[in-house]
Protein backbone atom coordinates (compact mmCIF):
# COMPACT_ATOMS: atom_id res chain seq x y z
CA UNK A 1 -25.85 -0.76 12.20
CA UNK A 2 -22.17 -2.26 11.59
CA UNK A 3 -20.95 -0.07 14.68
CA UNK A 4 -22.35 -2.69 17.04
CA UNK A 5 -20.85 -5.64 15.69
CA UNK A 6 -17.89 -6.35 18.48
CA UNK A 7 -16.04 -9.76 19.05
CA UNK A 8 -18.92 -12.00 18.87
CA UNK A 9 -20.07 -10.90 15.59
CA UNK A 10 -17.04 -10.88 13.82
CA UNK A 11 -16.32 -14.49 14.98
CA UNK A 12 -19.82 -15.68 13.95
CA UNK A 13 -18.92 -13.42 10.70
CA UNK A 14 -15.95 -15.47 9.69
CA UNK A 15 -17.22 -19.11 10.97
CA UNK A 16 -19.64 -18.70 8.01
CA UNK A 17 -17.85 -17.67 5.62
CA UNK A 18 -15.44 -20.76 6.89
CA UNK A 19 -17.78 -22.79 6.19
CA UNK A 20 -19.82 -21.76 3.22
CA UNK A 21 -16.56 -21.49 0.98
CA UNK A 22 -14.30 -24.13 3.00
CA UNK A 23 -10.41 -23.31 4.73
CA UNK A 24 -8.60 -23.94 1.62
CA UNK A 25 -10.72 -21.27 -0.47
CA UNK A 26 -10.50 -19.03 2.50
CA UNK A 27 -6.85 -19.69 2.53
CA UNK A 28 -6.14 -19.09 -0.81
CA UNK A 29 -8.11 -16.00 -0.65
CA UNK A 30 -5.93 -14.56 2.18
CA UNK A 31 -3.13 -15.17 0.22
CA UNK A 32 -4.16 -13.11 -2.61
CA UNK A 33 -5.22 -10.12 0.01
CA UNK A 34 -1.56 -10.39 1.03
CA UNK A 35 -0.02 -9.97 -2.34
CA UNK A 36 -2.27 -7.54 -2.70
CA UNK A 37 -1.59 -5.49 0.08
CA UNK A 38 2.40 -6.21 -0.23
CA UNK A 39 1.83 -4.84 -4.03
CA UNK A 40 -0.10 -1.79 -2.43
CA UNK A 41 3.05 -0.82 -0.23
CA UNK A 42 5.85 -1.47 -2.66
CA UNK A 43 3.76 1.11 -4.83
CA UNK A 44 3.54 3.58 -2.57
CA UNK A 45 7.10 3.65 -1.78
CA UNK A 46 8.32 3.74 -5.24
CA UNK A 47 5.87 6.83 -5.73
CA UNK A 48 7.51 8.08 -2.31
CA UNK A 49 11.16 7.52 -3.28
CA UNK A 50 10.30 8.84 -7.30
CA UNK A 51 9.12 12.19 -5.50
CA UNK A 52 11.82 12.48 -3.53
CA UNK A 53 14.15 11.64 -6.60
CA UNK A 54 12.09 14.93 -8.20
CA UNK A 55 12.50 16.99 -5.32
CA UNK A 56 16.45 16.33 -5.05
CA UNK A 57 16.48 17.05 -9.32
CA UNK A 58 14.82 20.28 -8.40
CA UNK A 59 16.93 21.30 -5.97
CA UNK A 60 20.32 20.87 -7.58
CA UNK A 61 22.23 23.97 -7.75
CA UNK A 62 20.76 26.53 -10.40
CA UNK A 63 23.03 29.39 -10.43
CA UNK A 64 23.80 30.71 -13.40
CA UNK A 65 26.98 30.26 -15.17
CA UNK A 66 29.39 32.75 -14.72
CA UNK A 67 30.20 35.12 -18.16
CA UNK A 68 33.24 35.14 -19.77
CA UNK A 69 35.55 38.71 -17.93
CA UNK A 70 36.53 40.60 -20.72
């Protein structure tokens, strides 16, 4: 059903909800889905960069110490 929607639709879509909740809801709104989205990103790169900060921990050289030549 929503495969069919195209240009049309979506601007008939958003002219209602323009004007059943008015542009400075709407506005507001937007804003929020912004700071959400910016949140989203910054929270997948710190999960990014904290793996890679495992992966470089893991990787550090593991040989074992050397004994003591009698």
């Amino acid at each position: 059903m929503l495969n069919n929607i195209g240009l049309p639709g979506l601007l008939l879509i958003a002219v209602i909800v323009l004007v059943l909740f008015g542009r400075g809801k709407v506005s507001s709104l937007m804003g929020e889905v912004g700071k959400g989205i910016t949140a989203f990103k910054k929270g997948v790169n710190d999960g990014a960069k904290e793996l890679e900060d495992a992966k470089v921990a893991d990787a550090k050289d593991v040989t074992p110490a050397e004994k003591d030549k009698v």
